[in-house]
PDB file of N, CA and C in Angstrom:
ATOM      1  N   UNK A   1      10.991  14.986   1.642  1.00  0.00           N
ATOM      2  CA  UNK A   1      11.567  16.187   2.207  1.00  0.00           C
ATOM      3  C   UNK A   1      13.040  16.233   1.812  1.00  0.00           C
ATOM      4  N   UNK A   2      13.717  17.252   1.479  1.00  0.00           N
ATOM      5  CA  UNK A   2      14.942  17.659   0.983  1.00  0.00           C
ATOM      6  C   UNK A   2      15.446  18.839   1.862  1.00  0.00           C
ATOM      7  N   UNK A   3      16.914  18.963   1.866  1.00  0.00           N
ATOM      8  CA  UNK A   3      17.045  20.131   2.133  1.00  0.00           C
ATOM      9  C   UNK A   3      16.832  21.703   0.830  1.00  0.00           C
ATOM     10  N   UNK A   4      16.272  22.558   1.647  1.00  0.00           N
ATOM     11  CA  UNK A   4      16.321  23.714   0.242  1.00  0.00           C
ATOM     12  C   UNK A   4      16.698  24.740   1.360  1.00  0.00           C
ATOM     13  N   UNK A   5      16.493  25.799   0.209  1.00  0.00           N
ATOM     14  CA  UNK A   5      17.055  27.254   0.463  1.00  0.00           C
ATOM     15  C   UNK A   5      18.197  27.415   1.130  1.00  0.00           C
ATOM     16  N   UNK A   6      19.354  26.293   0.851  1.00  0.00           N
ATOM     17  CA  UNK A   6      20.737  26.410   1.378  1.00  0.00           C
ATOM     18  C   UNK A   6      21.970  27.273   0.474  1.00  0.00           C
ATOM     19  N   UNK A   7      22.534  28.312   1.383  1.00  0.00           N
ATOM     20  CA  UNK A   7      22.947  29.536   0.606  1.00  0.00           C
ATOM     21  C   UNK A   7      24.653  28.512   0.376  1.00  0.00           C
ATOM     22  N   UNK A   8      24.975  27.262   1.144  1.00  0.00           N
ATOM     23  CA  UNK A   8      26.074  26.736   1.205  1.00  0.00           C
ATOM     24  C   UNK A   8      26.555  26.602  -0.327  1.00  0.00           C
ATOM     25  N   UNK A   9      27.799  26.239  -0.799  1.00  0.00           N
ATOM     26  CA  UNK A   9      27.683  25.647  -2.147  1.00  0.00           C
ATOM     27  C   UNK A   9      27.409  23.959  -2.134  1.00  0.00           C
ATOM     28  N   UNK A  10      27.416  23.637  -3.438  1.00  0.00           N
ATOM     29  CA  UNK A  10      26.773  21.713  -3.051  1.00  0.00           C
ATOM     30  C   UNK A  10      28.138  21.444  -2.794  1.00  0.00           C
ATOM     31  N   UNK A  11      29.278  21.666  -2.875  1.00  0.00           N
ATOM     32  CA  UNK A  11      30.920  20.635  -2.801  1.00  0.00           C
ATOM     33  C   UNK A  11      30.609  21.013  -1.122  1.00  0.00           C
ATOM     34  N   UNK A  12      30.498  22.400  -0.423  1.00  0.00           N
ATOM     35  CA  UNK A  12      30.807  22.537   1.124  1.00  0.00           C
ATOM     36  C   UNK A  12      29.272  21.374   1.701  1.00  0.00           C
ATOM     37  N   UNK A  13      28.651  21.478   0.963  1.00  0.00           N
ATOM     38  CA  UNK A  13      27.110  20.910   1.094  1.00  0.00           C
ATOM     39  C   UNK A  13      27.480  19.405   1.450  1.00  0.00           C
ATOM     40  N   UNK A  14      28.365  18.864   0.758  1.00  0.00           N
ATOM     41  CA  UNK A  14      28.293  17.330   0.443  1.00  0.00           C
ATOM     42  C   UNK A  14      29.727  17.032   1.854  1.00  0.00           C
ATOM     43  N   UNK A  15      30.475  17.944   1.811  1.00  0.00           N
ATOM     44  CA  UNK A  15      31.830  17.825   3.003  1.00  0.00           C
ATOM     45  C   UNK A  15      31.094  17.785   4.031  1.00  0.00           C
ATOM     46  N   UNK A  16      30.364  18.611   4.060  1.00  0.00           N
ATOM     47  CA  UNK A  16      29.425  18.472   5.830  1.00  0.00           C
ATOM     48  C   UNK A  16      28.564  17.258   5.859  1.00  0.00           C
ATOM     49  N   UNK A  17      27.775  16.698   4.988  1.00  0.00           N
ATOM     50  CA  UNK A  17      27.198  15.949   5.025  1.00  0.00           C
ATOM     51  C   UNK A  17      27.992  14.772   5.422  1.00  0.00           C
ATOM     52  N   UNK A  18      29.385  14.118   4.691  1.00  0.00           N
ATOM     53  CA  UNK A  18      30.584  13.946   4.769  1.00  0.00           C
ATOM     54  C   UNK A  18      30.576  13.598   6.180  1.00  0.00           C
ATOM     55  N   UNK A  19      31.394  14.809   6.717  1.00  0.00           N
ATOM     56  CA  UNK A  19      31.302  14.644   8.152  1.00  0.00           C
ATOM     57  C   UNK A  19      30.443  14.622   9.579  1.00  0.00           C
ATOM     58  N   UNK A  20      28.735  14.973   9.067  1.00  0.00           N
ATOM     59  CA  UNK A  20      28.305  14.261   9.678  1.00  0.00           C
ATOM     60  C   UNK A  20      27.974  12.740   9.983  1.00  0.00           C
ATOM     61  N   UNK A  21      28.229  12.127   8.494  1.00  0.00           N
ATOM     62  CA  UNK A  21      27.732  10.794   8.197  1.00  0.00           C
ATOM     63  C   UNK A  21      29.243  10.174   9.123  1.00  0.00           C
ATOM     64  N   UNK A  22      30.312  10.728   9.284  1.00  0.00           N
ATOM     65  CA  UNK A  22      31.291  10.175  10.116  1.00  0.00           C
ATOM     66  C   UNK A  22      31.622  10.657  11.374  1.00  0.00           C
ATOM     67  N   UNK A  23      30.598  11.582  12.082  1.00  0.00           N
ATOM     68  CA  UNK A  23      30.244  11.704  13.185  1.00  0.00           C
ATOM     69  C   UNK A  23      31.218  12.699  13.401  1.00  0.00           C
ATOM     70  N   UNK A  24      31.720  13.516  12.908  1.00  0.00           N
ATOM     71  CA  UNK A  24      32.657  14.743  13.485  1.00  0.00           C
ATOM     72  C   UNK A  24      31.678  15.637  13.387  1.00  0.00           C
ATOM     73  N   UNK A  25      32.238  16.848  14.838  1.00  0.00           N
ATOM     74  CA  UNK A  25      31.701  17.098  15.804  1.00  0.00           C
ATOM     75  C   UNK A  25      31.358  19.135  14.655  1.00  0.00           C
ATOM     76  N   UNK A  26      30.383  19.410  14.777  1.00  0.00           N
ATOM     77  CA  UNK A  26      29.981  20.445  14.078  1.00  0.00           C
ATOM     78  C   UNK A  26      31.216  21.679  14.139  1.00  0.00           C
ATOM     79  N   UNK A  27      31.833  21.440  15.055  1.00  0.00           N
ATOM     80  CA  UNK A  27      32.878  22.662  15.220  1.00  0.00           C
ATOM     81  C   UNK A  27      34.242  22.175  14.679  1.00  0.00           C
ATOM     82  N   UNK A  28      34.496  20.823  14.585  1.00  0.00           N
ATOM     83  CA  UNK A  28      35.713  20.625  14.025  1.00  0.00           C
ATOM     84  C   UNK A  28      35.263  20.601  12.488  1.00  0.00           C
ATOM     85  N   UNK A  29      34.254  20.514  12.288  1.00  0.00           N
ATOM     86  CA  UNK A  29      33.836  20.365  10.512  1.00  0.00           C
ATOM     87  C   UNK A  29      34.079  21.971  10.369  1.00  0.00           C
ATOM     88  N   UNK A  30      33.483  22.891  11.522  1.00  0.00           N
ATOM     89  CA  UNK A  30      33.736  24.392  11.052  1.00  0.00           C
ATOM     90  C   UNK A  30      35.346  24.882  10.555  1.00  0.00           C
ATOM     91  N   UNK A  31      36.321  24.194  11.726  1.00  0.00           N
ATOM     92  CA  UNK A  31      37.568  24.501  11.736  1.00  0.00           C
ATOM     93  C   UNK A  31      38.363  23.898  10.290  1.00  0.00           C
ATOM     94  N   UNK A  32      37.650  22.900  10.001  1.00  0.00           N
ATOM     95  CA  UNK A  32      38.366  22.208   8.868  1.00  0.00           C
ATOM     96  C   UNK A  32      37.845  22.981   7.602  1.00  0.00           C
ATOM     97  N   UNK A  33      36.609  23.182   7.344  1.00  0.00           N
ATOM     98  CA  UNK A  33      36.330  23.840   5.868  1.00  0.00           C
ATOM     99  C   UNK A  33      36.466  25.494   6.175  1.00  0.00           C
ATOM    100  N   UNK A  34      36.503  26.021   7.332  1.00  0.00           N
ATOM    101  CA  UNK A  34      36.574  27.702   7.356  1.00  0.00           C
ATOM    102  C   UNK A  34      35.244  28.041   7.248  1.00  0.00           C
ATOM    103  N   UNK A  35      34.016  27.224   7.362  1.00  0.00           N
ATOM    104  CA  UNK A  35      33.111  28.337   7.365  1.00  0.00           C
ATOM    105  C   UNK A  35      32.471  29.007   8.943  1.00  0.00           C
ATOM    106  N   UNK A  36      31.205  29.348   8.736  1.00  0.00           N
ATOM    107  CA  UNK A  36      30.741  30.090  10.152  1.00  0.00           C
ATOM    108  C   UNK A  36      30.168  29.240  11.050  1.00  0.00           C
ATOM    109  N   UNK A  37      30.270  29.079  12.044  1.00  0.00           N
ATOM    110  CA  UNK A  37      29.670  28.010  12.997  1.00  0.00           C
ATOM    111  C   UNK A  37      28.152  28.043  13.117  1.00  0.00           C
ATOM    112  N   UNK A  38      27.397  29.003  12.616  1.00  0.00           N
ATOM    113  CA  UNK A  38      26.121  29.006  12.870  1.00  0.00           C
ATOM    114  C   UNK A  38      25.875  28.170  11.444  1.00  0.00           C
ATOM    115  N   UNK A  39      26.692  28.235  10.419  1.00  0.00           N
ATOM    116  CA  UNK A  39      25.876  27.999   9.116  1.00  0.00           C
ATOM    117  C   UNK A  39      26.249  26.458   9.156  1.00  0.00           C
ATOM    118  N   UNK A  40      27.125  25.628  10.122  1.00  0.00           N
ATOM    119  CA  UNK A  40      27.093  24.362   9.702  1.00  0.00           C
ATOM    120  C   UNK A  40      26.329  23.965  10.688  1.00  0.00           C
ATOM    121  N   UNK A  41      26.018  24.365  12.015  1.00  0.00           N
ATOM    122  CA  UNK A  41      24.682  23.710  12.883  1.00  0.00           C
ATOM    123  C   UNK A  41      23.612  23.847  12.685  1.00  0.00           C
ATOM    124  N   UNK A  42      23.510  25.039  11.698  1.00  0.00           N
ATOM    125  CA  UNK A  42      21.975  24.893  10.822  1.00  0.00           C
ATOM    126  C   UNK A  42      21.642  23.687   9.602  1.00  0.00           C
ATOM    127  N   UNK A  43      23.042  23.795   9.158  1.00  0.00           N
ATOM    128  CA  UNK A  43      22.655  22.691   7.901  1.00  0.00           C
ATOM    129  C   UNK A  43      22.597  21.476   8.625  1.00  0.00           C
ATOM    130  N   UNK A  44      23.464  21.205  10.201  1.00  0.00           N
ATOM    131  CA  UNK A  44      23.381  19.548  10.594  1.00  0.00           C
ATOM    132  C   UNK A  44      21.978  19.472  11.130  1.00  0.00           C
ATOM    133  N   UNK A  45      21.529  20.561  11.729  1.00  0.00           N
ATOM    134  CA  UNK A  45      19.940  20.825  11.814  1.00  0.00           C
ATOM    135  C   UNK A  45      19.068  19.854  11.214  1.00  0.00           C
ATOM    136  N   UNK A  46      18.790  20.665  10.051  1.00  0.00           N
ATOM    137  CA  UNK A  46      18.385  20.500   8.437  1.00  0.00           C
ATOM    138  C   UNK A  46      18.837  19.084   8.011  1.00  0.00           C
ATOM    139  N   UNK A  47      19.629  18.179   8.147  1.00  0.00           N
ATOM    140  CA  UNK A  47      19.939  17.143   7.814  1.00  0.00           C
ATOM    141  C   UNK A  47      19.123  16.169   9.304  1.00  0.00           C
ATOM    142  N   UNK A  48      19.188  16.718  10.040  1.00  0.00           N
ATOM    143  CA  UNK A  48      18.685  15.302  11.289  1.00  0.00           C
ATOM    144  C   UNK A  48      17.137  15.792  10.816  1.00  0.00           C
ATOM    145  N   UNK A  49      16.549  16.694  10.001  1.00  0.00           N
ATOM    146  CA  UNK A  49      15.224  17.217  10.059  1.00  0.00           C
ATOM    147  C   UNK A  49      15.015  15.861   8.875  1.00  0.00           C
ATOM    148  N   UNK A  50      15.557  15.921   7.779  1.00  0.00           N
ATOM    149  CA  UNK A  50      15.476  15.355   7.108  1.00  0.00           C
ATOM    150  C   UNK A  50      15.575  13.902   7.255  1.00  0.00           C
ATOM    151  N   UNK A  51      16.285  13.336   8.054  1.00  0.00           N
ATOM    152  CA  UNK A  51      16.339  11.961   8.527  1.00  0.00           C
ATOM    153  C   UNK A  51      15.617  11.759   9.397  1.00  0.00           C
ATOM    154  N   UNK A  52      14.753  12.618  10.205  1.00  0.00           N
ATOM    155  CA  UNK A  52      13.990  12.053  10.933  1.00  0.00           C
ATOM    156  C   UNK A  52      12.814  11.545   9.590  1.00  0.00           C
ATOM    157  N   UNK A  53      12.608  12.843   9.121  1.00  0.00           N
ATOM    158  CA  UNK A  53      11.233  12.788   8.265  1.00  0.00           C
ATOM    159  C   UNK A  53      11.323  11.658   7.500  1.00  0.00           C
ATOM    160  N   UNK A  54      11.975  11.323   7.211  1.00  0.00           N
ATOM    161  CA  UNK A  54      12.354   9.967   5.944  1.00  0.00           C
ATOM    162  C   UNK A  54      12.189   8.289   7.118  1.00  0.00           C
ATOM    163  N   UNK A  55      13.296   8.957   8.602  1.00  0.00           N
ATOM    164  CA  UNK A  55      12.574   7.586   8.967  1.00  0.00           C
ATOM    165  C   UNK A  55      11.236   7.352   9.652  1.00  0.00           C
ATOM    166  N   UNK A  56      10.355   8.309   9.926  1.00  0.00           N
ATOM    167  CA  UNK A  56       8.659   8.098  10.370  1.00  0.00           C
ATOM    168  C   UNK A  56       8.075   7.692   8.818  1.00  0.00           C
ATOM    169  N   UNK A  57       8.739   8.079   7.769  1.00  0.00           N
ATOM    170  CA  UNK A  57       7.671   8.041   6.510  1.00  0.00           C
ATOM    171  C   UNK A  57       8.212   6.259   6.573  1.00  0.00           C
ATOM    172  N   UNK A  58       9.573   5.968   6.748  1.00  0.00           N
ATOM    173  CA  UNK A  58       9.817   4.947   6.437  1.00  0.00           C
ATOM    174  C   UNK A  58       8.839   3.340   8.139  1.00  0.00           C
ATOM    175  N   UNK A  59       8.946   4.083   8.792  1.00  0.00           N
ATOM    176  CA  UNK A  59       8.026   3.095  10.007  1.00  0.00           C
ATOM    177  C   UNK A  59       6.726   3.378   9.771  1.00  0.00           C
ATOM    178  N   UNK A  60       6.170   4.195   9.160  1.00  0.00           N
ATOM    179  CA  UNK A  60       4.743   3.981   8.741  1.00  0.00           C
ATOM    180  C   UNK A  60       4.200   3.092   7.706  1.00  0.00           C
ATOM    181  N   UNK A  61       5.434   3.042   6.934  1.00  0.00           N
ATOM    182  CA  UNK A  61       5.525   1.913   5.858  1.00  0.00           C
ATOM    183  C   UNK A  61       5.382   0.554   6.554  1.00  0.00           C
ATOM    184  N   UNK A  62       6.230   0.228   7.453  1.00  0.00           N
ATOM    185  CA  UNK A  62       6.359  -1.037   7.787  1.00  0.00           C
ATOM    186  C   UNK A  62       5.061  -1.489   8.531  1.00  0.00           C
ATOM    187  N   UNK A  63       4.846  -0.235   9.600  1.00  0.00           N
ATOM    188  CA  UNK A  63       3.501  -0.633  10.388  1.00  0.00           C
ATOM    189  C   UNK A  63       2.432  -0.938   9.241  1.00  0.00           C
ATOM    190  N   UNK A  64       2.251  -0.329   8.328  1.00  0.00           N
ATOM    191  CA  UNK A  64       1.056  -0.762   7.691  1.00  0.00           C
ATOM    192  C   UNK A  64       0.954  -1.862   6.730  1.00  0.00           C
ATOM    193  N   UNK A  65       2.413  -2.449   6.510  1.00  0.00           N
ATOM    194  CA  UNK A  65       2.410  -3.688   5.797  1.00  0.00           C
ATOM    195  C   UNK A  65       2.346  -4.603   6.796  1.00  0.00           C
ATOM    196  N   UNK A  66       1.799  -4.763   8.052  1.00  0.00           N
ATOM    197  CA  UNK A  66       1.795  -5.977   8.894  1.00  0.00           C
ATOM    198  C   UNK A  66       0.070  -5.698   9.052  1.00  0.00           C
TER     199      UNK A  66
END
């Protein structure tokens, strides 16, 4: 699973990612790059969607190697 159909560009794409991976808070990431507050709680959305999915694919792995 990936993120798609993101209208963001990849440089604002990779800053948010950025600052989620360092835990700042969706509204100060808004205040710092200028964009719209709905479009970066959708993409941090879209990113915990994605990390969930990666870590069940990744504990199904483990359960079935025991």
């Amino acid at each position: 699973m990936k993120i798609t159909h993101c209208k963001l560009k990849k440089s604002l794409q990779r800053k948010l990612l950025e600052y989620f991976v360092l835990e700042v808070t969706t509204r100060s990431a808004v205040d710092i790059l200028g964009i719209q507050p709905n479009t970066a709680i959708f993409f941090y959305r879209k990113i915990r969607l994605v990390i969930s999915h990666h870590l069940a694919l990744e504990a199904d792995q483990v359960l079935r190697a025991q």
